[in-house]
N, C-alpha and C. Protein backbone atom coordinates (compact mmCIF):
# COMPACT_ATOMS: atom_id res chain seq x y z
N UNK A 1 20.02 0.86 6.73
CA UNK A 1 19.87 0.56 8.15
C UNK A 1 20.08 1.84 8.95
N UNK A 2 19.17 1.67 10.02
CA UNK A 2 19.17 3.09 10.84
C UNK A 2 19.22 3.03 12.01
N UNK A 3 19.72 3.88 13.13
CA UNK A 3 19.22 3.66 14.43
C UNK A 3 18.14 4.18 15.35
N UNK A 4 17.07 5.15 14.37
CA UNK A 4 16.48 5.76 15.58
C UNK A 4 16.90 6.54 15.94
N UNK A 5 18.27 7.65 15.37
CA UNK A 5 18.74 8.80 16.19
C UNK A 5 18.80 9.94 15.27
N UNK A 6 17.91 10.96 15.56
CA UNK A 6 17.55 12.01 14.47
C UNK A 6 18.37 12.90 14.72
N UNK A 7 19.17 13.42 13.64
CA UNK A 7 20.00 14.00 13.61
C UNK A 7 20.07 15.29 13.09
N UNK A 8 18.56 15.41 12.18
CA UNK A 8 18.33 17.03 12.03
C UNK A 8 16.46 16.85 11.33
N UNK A 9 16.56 17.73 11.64
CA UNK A 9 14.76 18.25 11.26
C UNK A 9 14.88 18.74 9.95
N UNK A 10 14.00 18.46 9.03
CA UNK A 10 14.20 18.74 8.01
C UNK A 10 12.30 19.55 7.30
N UNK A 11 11.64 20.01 6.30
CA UNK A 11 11.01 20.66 6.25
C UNK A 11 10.51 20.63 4.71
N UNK A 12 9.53 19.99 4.43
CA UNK A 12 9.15 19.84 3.04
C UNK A 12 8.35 21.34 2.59
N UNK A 13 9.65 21.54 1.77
CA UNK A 13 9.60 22.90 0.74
C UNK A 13 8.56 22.79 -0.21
N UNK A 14 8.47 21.77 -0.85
CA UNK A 14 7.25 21.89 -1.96
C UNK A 14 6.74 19.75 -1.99
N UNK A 15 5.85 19.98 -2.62
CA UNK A 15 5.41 18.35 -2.69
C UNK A 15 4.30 18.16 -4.23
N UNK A 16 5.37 17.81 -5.46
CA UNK A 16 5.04 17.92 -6.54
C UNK A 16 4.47 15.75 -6.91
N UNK A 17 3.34 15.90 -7.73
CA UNK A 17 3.15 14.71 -8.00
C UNK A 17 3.47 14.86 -9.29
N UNK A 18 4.43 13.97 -9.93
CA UNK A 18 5.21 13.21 -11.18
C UNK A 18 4.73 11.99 -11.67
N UNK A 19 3.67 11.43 -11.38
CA UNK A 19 3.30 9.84 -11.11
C UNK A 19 3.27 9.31 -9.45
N UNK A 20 4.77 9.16 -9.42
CA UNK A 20 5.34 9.51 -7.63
C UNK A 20 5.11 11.14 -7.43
N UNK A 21 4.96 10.82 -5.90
CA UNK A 21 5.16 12.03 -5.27
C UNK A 21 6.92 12.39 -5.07
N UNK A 22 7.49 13.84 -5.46
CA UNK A 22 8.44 14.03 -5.65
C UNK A 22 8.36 14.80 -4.56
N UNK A 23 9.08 15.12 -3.15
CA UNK A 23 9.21 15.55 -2.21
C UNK A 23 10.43 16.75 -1.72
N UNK A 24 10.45 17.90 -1.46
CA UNK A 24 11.95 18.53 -1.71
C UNK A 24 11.77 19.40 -0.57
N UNK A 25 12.71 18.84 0.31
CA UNK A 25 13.08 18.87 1.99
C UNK A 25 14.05 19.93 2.33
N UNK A 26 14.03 20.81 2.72
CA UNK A 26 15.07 21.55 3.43
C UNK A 26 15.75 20.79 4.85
N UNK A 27 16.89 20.61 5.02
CA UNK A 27 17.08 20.35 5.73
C UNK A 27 18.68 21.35 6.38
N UNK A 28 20.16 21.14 7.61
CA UNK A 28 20.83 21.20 7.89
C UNK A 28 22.22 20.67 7.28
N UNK A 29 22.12 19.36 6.49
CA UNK A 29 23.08 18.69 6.21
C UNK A 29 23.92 19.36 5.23
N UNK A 30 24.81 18.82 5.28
CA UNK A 30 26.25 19.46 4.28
C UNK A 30 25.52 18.61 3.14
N UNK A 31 24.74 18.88 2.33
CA UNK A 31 24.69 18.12 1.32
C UNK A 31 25.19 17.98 -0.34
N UNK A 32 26.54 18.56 0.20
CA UNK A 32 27.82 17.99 -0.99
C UNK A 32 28.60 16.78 -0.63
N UNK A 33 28.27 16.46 0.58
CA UNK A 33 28.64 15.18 1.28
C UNK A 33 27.67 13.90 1.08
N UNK A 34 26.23 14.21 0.52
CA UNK A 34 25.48 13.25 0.52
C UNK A 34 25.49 12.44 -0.80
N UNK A 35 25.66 11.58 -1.35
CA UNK A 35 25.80 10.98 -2.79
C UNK A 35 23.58 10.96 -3.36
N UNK A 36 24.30 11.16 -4.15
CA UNK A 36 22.42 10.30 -5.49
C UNK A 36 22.52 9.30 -5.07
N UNK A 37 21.28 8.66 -4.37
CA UNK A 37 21.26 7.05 -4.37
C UNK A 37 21.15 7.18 -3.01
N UNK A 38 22.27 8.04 -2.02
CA UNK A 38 22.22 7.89 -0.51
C UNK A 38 20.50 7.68 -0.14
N UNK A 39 20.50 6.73 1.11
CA UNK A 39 19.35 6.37 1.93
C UNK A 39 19.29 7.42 2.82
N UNK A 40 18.16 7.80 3.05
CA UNK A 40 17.83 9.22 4.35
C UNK A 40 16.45 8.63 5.19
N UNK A 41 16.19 8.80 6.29
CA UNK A 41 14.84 7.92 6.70
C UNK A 41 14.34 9.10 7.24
N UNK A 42 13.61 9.34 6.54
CA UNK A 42 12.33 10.63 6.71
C UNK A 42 11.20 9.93 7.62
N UNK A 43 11.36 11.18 9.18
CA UNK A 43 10.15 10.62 9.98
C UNK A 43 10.07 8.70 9.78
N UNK A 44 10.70 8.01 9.41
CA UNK A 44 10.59 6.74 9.79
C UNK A 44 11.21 5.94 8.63
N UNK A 45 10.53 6.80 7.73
CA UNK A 45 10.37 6.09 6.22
C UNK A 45 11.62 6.74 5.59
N UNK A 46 12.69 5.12 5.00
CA UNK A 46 13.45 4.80 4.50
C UNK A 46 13.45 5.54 2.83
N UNK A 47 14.17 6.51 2.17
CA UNK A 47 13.81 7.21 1.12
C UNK A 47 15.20 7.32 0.33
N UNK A 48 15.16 7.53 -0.80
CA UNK A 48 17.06 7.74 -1.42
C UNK A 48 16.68 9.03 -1.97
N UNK A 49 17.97 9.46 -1.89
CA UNK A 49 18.29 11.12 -2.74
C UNK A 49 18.02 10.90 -4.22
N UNK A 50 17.71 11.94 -4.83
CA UNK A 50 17.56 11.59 -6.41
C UNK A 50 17.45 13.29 -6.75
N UNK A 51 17.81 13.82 -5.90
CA UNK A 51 18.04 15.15 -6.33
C UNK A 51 18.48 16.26 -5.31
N UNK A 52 19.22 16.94 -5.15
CA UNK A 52 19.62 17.82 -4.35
C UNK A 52 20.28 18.84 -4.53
N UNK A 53 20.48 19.92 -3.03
CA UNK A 53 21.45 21.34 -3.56
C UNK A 53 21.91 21.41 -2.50
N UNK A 54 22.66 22.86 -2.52
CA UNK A 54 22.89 23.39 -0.82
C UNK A 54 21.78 23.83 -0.19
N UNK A 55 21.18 22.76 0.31
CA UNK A 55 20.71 23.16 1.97
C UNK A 55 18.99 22.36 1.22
N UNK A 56 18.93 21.21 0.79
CA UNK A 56 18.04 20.83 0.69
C UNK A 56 18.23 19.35 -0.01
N UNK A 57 17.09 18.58 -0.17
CA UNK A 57 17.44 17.22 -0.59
C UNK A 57 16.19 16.59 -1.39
N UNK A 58 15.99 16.03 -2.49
CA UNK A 58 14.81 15.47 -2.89
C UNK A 58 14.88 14.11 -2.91
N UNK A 59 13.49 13.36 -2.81
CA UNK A 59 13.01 12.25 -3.20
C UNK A 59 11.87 11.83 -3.64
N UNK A 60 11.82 10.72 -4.32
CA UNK A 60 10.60 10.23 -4.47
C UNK A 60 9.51 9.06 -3.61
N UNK A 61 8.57 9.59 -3.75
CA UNK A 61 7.78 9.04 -3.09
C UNK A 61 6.62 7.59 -3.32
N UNK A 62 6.75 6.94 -3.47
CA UNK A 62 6.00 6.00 -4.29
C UNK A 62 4.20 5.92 -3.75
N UNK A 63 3.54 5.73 -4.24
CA UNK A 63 1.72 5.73 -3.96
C UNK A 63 1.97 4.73 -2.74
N UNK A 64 2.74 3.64 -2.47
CA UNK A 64 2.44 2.79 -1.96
C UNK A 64 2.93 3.04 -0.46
N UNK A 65 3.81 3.75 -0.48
CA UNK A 65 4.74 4.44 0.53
C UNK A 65 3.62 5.25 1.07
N UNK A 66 3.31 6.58 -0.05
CA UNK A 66 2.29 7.24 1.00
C UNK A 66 0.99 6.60 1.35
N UNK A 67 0.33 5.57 0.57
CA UNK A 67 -0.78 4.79 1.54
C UNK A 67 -0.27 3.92 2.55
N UNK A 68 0.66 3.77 3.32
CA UNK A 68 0.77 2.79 4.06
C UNK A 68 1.97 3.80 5.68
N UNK A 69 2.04 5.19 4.80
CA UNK A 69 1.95 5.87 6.25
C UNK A 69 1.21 7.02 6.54
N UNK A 70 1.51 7.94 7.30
CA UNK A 70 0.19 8.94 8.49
C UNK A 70 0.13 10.01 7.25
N UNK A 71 -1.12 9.56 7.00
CA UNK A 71 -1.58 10.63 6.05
C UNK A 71 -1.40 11.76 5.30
N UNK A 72 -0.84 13.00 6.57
CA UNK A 72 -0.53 14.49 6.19
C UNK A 72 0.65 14.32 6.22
N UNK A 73 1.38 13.56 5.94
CA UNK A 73 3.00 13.71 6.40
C UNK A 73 3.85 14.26 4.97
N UNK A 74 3.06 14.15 3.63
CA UNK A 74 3.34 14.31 2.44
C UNK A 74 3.60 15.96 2.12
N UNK A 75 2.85 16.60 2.96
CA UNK A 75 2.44 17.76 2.37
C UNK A 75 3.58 19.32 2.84
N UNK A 76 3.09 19.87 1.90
CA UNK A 76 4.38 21.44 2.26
C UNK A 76 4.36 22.03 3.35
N UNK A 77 5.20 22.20 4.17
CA UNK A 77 5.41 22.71 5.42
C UNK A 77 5.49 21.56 6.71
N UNK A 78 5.26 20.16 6.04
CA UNK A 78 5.41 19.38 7.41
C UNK A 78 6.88 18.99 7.41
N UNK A 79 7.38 19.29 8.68
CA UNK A 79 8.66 18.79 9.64
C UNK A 79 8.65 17.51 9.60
N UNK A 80 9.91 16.85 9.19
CA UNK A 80 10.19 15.59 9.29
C UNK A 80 11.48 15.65 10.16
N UNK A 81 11.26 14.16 11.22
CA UNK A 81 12.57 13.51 11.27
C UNK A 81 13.91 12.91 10.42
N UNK A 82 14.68 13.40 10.32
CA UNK A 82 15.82 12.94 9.59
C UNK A 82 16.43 11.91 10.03
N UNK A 83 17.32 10.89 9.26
CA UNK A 83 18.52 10.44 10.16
C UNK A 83 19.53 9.68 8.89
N UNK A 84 20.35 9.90 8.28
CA UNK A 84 21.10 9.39 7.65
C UNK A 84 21.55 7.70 8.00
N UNK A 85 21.69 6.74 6.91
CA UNK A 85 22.20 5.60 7.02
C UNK A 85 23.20 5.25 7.86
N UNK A 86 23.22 4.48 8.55
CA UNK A 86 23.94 4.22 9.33
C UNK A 86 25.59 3.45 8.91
N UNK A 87 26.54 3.86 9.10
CA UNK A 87 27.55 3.28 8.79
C UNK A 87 28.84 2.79 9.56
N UNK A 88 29.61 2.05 9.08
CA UNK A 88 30.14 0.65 9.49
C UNK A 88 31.25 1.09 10.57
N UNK A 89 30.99 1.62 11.74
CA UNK A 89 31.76 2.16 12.97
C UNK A 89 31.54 3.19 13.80
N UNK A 90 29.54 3.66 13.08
CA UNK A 90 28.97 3.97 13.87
C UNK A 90 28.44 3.49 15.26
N UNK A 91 28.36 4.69 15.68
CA UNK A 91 27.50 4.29 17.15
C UNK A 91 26.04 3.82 17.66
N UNK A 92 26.09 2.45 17.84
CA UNK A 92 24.30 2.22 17.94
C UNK A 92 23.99 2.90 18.86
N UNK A 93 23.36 4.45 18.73
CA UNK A 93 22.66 4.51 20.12
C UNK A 93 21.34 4.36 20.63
N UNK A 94 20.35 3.75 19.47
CA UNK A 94 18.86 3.56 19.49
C UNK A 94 19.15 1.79 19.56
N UNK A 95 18.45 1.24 18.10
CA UNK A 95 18.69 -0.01 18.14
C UNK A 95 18.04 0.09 16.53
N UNK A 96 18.17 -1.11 16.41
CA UNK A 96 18.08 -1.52 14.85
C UNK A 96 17.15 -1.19 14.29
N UNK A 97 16.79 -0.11 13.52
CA UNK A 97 15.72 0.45 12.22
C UNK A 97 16.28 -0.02 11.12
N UNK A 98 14.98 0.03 10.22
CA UNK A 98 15.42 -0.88 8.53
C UNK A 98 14.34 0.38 7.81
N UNK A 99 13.78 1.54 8.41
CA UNK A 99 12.63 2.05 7.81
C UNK A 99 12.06 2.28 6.98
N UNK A 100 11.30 0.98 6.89
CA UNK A 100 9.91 0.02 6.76
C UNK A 100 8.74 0.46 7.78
N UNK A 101 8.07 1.14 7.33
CA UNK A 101 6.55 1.19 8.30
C UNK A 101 5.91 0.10 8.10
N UNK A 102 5.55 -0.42 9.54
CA UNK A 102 4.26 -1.56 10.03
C UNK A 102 3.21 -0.99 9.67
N UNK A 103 3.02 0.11 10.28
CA UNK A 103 1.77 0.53 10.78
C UNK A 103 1.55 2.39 11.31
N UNK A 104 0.42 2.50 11.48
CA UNK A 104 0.25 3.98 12.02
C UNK A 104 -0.56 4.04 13.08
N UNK A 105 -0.04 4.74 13.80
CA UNK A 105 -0.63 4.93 14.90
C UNK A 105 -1.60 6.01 15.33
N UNK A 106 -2.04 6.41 16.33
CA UNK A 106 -3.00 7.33 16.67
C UNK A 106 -2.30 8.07 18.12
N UNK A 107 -1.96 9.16 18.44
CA UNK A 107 -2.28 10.00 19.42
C UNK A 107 -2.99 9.66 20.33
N UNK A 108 -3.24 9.51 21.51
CA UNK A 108 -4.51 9.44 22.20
C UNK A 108 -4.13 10.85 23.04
N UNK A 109 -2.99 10.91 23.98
CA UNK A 109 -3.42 11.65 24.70
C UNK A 109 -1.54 12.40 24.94
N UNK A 110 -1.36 13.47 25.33
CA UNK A 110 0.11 13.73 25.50
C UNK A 110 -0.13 14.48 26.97
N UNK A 111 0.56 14.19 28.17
CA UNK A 111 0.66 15.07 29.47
C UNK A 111 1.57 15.15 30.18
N UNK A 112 2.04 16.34 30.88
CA UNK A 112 3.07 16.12 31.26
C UNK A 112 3.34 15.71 32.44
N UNK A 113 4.66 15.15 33.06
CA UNK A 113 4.67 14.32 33.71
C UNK A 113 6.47 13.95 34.06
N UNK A 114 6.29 15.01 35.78
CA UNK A 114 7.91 15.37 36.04
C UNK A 114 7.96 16.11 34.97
N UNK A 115 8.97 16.46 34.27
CA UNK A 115 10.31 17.20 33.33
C UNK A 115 9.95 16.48 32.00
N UNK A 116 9.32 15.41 32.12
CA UNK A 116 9.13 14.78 30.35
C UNK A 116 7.30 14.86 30.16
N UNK A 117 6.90 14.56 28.61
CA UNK A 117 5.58 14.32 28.40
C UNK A 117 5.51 12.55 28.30
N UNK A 118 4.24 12.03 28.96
CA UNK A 118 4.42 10.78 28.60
C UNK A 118 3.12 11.10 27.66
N UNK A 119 2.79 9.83 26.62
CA UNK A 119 2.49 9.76 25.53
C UNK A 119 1.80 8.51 25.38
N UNK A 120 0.84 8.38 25.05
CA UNK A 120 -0.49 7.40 24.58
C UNK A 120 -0.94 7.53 23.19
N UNK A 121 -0.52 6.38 22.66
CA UNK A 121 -0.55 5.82 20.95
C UNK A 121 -1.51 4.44 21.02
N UNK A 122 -2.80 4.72 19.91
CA UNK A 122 -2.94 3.46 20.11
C UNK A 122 -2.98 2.93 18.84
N UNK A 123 -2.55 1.59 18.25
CA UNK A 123 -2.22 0.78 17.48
C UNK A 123 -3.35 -0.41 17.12
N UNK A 124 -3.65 -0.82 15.48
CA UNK A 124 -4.36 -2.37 15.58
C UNK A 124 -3.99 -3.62 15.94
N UNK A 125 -4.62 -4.56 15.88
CA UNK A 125 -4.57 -5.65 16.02
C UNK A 125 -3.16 -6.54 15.40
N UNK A 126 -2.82 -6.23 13.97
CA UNK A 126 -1.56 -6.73 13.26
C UNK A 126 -0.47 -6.29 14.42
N UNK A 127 -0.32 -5.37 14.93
CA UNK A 127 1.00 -4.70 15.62
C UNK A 127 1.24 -5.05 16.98
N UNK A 128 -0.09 -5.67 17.50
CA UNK A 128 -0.12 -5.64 19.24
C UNK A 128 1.02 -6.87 19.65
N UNK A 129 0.84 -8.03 18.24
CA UNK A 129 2.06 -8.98 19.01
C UNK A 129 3.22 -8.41 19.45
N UNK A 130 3.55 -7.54 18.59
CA UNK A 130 4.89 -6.82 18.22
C UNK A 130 5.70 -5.78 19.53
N UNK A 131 4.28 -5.42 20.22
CA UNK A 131 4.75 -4.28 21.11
C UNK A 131 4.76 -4.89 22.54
N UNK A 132 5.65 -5.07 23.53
CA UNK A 132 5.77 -4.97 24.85
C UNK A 132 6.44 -4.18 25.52
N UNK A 133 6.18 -4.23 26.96
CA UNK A 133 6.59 -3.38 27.66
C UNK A 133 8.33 -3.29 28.20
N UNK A 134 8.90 -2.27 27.91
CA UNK A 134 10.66 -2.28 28.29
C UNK A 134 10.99 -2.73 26.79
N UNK A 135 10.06 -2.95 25.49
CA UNK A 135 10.66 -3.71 24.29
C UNK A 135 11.18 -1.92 23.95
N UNK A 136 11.72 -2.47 22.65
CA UNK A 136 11.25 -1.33 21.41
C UNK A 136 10.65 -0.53 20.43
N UNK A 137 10.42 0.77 20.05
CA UNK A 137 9.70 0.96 19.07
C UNK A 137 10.05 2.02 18.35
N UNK A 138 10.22 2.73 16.98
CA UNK A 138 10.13 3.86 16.48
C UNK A 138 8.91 4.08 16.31
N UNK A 139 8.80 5.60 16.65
CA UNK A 139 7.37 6.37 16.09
C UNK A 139 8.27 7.82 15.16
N UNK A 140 7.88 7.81 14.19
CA UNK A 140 8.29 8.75 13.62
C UNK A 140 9.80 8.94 13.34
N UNK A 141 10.41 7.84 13.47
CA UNK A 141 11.85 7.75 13.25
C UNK A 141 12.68 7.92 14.36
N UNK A 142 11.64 7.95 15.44
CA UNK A 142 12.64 7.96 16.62
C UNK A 142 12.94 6.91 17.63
N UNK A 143 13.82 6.08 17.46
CA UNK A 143 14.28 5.34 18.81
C UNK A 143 13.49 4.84 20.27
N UNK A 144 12.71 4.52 20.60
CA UNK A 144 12.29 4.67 21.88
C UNK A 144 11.60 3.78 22.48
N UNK A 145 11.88 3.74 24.15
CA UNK A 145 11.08 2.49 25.19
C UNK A 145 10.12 2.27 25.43
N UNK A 146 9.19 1.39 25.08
CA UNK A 146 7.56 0.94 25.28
C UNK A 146 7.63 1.17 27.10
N UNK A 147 6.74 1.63 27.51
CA UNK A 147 7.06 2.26 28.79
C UNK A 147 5.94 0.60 29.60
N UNK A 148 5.10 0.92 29.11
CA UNK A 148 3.40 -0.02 29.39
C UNK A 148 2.35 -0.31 28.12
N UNK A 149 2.11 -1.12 28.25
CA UNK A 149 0.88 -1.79 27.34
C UNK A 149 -0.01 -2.38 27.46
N UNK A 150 -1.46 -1.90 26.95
CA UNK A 150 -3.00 -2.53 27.60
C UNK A 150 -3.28 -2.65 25.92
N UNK A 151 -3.96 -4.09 25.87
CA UNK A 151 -4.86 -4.43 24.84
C UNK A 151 -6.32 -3.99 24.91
N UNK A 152 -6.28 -3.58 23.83
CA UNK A 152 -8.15 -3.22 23.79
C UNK A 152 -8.73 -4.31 22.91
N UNK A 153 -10.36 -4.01 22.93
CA UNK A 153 -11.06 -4.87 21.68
C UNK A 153 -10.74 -4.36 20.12
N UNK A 154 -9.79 -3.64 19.55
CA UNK A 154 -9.50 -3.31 18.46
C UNK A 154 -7.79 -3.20 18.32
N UNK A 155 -6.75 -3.59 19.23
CA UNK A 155 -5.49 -3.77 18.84
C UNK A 155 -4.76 -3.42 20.69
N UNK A 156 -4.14 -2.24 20.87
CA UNK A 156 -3.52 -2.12 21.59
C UNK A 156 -3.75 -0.54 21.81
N UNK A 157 -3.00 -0.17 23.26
CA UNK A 157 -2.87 1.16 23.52
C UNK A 157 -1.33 1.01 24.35
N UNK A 158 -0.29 1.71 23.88
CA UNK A 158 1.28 1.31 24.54
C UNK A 158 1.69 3.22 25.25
N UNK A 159 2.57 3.44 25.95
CA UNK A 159 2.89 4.52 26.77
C UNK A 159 3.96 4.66 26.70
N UNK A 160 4.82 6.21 26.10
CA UNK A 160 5.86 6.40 25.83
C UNK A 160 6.36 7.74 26.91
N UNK A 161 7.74 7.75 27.18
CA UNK A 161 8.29 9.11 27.73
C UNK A 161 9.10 9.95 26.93
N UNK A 162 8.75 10.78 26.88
CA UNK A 162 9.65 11.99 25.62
C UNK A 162 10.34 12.98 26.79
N UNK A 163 11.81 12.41 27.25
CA UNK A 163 12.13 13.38 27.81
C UNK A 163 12.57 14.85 27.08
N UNK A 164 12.99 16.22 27.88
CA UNK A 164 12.86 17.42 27.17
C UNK A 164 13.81 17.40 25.80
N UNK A 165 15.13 16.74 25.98
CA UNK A 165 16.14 16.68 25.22
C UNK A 165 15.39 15.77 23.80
N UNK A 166 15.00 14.78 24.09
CA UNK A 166 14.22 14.25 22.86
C UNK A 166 13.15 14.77 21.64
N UNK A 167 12.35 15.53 22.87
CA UNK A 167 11.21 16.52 22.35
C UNK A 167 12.72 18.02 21.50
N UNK A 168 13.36 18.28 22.24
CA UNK A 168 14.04 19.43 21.51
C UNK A 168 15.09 18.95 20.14
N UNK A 169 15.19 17.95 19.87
CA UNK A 169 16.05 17.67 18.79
C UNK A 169 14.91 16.79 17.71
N UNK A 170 13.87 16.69 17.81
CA UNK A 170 13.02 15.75 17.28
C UNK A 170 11.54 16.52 16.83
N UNK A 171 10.32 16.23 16.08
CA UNK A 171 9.25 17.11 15.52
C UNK A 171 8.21 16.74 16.97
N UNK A 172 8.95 15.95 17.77
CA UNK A 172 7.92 15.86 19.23
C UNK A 172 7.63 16.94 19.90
N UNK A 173 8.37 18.34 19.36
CA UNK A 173 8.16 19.31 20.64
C UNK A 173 6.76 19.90 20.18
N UNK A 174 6.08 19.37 19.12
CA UNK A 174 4.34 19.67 18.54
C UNK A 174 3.74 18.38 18.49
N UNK A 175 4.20 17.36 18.94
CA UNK A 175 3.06 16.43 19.19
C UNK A 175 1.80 16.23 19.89
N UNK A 176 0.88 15.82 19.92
CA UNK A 176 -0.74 16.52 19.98
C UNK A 176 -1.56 15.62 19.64
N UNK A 177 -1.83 15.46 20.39
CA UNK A 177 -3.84 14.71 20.73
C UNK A 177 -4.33 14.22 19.08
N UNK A 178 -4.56 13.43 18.86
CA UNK A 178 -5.11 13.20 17.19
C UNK A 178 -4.04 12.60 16.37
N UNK A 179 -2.91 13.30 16.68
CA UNK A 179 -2.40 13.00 15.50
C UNK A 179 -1.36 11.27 15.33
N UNK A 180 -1.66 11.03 13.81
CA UNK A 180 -0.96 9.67 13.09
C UNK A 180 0.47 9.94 13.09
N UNK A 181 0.91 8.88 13.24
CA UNK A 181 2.48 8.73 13.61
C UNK A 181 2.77 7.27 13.07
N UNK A 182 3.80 7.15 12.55
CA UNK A 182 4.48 5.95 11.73
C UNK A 182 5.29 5.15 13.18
N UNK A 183 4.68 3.77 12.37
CA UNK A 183 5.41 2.89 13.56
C UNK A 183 5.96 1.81 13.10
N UNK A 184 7.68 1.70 13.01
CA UNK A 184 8.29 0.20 12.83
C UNK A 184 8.78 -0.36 14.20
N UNK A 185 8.13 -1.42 13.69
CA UNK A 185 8.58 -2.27 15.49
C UNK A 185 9.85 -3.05 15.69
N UNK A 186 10.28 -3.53 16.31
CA UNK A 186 11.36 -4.31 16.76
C UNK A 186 11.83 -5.36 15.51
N UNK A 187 13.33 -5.00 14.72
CA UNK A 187 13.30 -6.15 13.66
C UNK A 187 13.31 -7.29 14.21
N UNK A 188 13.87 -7.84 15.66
CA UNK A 188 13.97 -8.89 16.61
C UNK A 188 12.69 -9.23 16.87
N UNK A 189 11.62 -8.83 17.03
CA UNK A 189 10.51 -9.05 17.61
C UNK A 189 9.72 -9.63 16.54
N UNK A 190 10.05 -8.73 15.11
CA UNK A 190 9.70 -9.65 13.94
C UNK A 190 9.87 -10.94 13.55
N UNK A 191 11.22 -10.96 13.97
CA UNK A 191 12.03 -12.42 13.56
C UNK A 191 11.53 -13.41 14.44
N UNK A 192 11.24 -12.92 15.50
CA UNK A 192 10.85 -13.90 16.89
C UNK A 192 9.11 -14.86 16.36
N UNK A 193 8.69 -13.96 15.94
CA UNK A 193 7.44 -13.72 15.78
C UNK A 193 6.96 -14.94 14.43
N UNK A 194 7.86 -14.60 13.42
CA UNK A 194 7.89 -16.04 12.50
C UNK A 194 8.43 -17.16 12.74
N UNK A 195 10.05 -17.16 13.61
CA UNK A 195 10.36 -18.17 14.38
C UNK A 195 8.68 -19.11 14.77
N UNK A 196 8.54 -18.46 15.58
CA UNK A 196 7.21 -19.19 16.49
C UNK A 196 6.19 -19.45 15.91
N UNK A 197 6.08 -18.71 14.64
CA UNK A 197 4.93 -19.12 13.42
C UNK A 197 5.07 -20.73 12.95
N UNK A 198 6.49 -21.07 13.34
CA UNK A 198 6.98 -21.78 12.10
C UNK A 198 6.89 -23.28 13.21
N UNK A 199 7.16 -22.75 14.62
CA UNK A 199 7.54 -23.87 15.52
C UNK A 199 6.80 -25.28 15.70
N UNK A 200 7.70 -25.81 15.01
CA UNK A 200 6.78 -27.65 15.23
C UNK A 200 6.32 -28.14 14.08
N UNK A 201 6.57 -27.26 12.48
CA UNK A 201 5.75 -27.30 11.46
C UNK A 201 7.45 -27.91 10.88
N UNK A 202 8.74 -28.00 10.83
CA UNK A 202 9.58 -28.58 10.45
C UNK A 202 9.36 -30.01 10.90
C-alpha cells in the first residue's frame, strides 16, 4: 500500500530480459535499510526488491506488467517515480494507492498557467467511470486532484495542476505533449463502482 508521495527519483541503470524483464534502478535510498521482498512502487507500478547494493535496487518485471503499462517506461535511462510501502504510523499525505495500473494514459497538452503547469491526459472508455472532478488520481505514482473532466466519443479527457514543488520532487519537471503515463484510479471509486454493479441483483 502506497500513498502517492514520491520520495525519490530513481533511474534505470540497465534493463536485462531473463524471461522477466530484470530492471536495476539507481536510486537515493539507504538501501541497507531496504529488506529482499520489500515493495517499492516504481512510477505507479507496485514492484519487490530481489536484488540490491549501495545506491541502487533491482526487480523483476513480469511480460504482463510491462504490457499493461506506458510503453518506454522499461528502458535504460528512464526516470522513475519512487515511493516506498507505506507503514503502520505513517502519514497519509496523498490517499490510498495499491499500485495496480488501470490504464494508460496520453499527454494531450502541458501549459503553463500562474506558477503551476496544468495538464491534459486523455483516457478510454474502461476508466471514464472512474475519473471525476475534485476526485482522485495517480499518474505515474503521483498523488493528485482531477481538476475537470469532458467525455469524448472514445473515453475521457480529465485536467491536472502540477504545482512547481510537485514538478521539482517528481519526473513531471519533463512532462510533454505525447507522452503515456500510468493511471490507478481511486480504490474507493472502484469499490463504489461494483457496489452499484451489484445493486438490486441481491
Amino acid at each position: 500500500m502506497f500513498t502517492g508521495i514520491v520520495s525519490d527519483i530513481g533511474s534505470i541503470e540497465a534493463a536485462d530480459s531473463r524471461g522477466d524483464l530484470r530492471v536495476r534502478v539507481s536510486c537515493a535510498y539507504d538501501t541497507a535499510g531496504i529488506d529482499l521482498g520489500a515493495s517499492i512502487a516504481c512510477s505507479g507500478v507496485c514492484l519487490t526488491v530481489v536484488d540490491k547494493g549501495a545506491g541502487w535496487l533491482a526487480f523483476d518485471v513480469s511480460g504482463e506488467t510491462v504490457s499493461r503499462t506506458a510503453g518506454d517506461m522499461w528502458s535504460a535511462g528512464r526516470r522513475l517515480n519512487l515511493e516506498r510501502a507505506l507503514r503502520l504510523g505513517d502519514e497519509l499525505g496523498g490517499h490510498i494507492v495499491t499500485g495496480h495500473i488501470d490504464g494508460v494514459g496520453l499527454v494531450l497538452s502541458v501549459s503553463e498557467q500562474g506558477g503551476s503547469h496544468r495538464v491534459v491526459i486523455s483516457a478510454g472508455r474502461v476508466l471514464a467511470p472512474f475519473i471525476a472532478p475534485k476526485g482522485s488520481v495517480t499518474i505515474d505514482g503521483v498523488s493528485l486532484t482531477v481538476n475537470e473532466v469532458r467525455d469524448t466519443a472514445t473515453g475521457l479527457e480529465f485536467d491536472l495542476n502540477i504545482i512547481p514543488h510537485t514538478a521539482a520532487v517528481t519526473t513531471f519537471d519533463t512532462l510533454a505533449e505525447g507522452q503515456a503515463v500510468n493511471i490507478e484510479i481511486d480504490v474507493l471509486a472502484r469499490y463504489l463502482q461494483r457496489m452499484e454493479s451489484l445493486r438490486g441483483k441481491a
